[in-house]
Protein backbone atom coordinates (compact mmCIF):
# COMPACT_ATOMS: atom_id res chain seq x y z
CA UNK A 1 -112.79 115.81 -152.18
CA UNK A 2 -109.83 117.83 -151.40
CA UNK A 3 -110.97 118.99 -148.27
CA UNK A 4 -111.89 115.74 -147.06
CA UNK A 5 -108.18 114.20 -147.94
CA UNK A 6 -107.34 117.33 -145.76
CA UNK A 7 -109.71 116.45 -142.99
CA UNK A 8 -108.80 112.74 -143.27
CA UNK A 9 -104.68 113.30 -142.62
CA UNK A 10 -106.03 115.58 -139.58
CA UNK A 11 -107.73 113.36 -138.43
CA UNK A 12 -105.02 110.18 -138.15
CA UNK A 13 -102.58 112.50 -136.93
CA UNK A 14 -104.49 113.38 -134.15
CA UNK A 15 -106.25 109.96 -133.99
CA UNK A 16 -102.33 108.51 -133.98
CA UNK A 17 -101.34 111.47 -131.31
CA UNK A 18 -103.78 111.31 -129.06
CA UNK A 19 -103.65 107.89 -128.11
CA UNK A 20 -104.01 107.43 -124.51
CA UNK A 21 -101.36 105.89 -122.34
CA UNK A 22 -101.76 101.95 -121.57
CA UNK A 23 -100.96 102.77 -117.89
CA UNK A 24 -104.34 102.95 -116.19
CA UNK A 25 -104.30 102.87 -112.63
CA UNK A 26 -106.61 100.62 -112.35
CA UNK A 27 -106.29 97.03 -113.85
CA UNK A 28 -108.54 96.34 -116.76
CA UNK A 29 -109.34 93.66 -119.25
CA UNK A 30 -110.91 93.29 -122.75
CA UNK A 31 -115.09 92.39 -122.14
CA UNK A 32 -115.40 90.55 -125.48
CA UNK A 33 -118.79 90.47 -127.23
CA UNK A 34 -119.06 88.46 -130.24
CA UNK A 35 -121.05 90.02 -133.07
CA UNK A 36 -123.92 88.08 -135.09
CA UNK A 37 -122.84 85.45 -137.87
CA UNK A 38 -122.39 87.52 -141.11
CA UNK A 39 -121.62 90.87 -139.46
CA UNK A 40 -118.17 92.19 -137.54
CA UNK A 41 -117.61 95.01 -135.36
CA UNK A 42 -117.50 98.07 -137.32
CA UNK A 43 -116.80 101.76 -136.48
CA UNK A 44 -120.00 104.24 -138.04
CA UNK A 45 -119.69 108.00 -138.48
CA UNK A 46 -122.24 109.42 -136.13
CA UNK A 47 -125.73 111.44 -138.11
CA UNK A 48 -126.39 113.72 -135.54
CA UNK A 49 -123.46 114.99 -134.06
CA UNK A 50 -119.82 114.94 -134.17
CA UNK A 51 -118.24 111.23 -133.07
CA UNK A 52 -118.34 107.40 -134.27
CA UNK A 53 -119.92 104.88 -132.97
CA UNK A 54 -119.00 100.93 -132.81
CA UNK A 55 -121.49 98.29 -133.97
CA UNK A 56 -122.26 94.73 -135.40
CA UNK A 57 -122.54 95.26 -138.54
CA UNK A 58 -121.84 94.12 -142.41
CA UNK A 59 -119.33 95.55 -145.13
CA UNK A 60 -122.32 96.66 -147.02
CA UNK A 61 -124.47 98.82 -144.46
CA UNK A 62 -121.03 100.91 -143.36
CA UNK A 63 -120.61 101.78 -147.25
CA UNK A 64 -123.88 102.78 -147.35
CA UNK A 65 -123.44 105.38 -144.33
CA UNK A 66 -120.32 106.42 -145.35
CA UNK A 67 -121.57 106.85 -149.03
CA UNK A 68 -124.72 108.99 -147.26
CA UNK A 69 -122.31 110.72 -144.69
CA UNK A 70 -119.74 111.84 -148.10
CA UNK A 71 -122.51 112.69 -149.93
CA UNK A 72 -124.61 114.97 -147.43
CA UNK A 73 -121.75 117.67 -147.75
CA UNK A 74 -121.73 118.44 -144.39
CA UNK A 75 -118.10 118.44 -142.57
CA UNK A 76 -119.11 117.02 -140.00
CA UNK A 77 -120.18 114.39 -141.10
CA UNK A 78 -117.29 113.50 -143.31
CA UNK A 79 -114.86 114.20 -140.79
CA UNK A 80 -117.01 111.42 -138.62
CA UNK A 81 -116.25 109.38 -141.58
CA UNK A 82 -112.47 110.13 -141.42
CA UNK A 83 -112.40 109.38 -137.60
CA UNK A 84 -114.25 105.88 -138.58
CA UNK A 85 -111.92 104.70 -140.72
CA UNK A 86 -108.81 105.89 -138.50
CA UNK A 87 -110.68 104.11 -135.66
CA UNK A 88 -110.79 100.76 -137.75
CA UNK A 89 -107.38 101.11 -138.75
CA UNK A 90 -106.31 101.57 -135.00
CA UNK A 91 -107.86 98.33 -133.67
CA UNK A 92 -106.52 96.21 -136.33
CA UNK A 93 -103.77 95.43 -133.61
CA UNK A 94 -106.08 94.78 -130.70
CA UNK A 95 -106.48 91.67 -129.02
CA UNK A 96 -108.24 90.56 -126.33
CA UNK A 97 -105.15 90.59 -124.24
CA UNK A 98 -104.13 93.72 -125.35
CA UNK A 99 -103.77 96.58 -122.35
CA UNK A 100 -106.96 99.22 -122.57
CA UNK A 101 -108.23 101.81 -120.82
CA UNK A 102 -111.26 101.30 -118.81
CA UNK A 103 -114.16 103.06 -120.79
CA UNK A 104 -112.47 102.57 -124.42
CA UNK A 105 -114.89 100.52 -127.21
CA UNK A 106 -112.48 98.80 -130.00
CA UNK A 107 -113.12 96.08 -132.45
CA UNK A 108 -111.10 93.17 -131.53
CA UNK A 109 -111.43 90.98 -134.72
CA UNK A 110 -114.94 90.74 -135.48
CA UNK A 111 -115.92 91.31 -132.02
CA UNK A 112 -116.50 94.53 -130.12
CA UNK A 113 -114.63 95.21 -127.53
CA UNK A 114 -115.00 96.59 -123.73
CA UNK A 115 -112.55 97.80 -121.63
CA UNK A 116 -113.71 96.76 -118.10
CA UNK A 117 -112.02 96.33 -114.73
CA UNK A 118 -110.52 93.24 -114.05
CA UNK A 119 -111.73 90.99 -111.18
């Protein structure tokens, strides 16, 4: 567990560090999707590889995958889980109108976000 705590503080550092700059060249909006009724946009440590993924989906299924990524032992897969939860923690200030840069996924509220280029 220590090592995860570890990989977890890495992880928001560089999550928090790493941000990129909100001055895209080109102009871009939020493409809102709306998820399902009973499920929100959540971000999902990947299986397979090393990443996250964003997704409609409910409270319950993310614990599950998070309880399967923690308890497979592999650090990949529980740093996947730290990057998850730094993810969700860095779109709780997202809007729609919020600036983005083209290419980035975020939840905005329930929905998932796309940044797009503005028409």
């Amino acid at each position: 567990m220590g090592r995860f705590l570890v990989a977890l503080a890495i992880t928001l550092g560089f999550a928090v560090l790493s941000t990129p700059l909100a001055h895209a060249s080109t102009a871009t909006r939020w493409q809102v999707t709306p998820c399902p009724s009973g499920a929100k946009a959540l971000w999902l440590p990947r299986v397979d590889k090393f990443g996250t993924d964003i997704s409609c989906t409910t409270e319950e299924a993310r614990a599950a995958a998070v309880k399967e990524a923690v308890d497979s032992g592999s650090p990949t897969r529980m740093m996947n889980v730290a990057i998850a939860f730094a993810q969700q923690l860095s779109d709780k200030s997202l809007t729609a109108e919020s600036s983005c840069v083209l290419g980035t996924k975020g939840a905005i509220g329930e929905a998932v976000g796309t940044c797009v280029a503005a028409r």
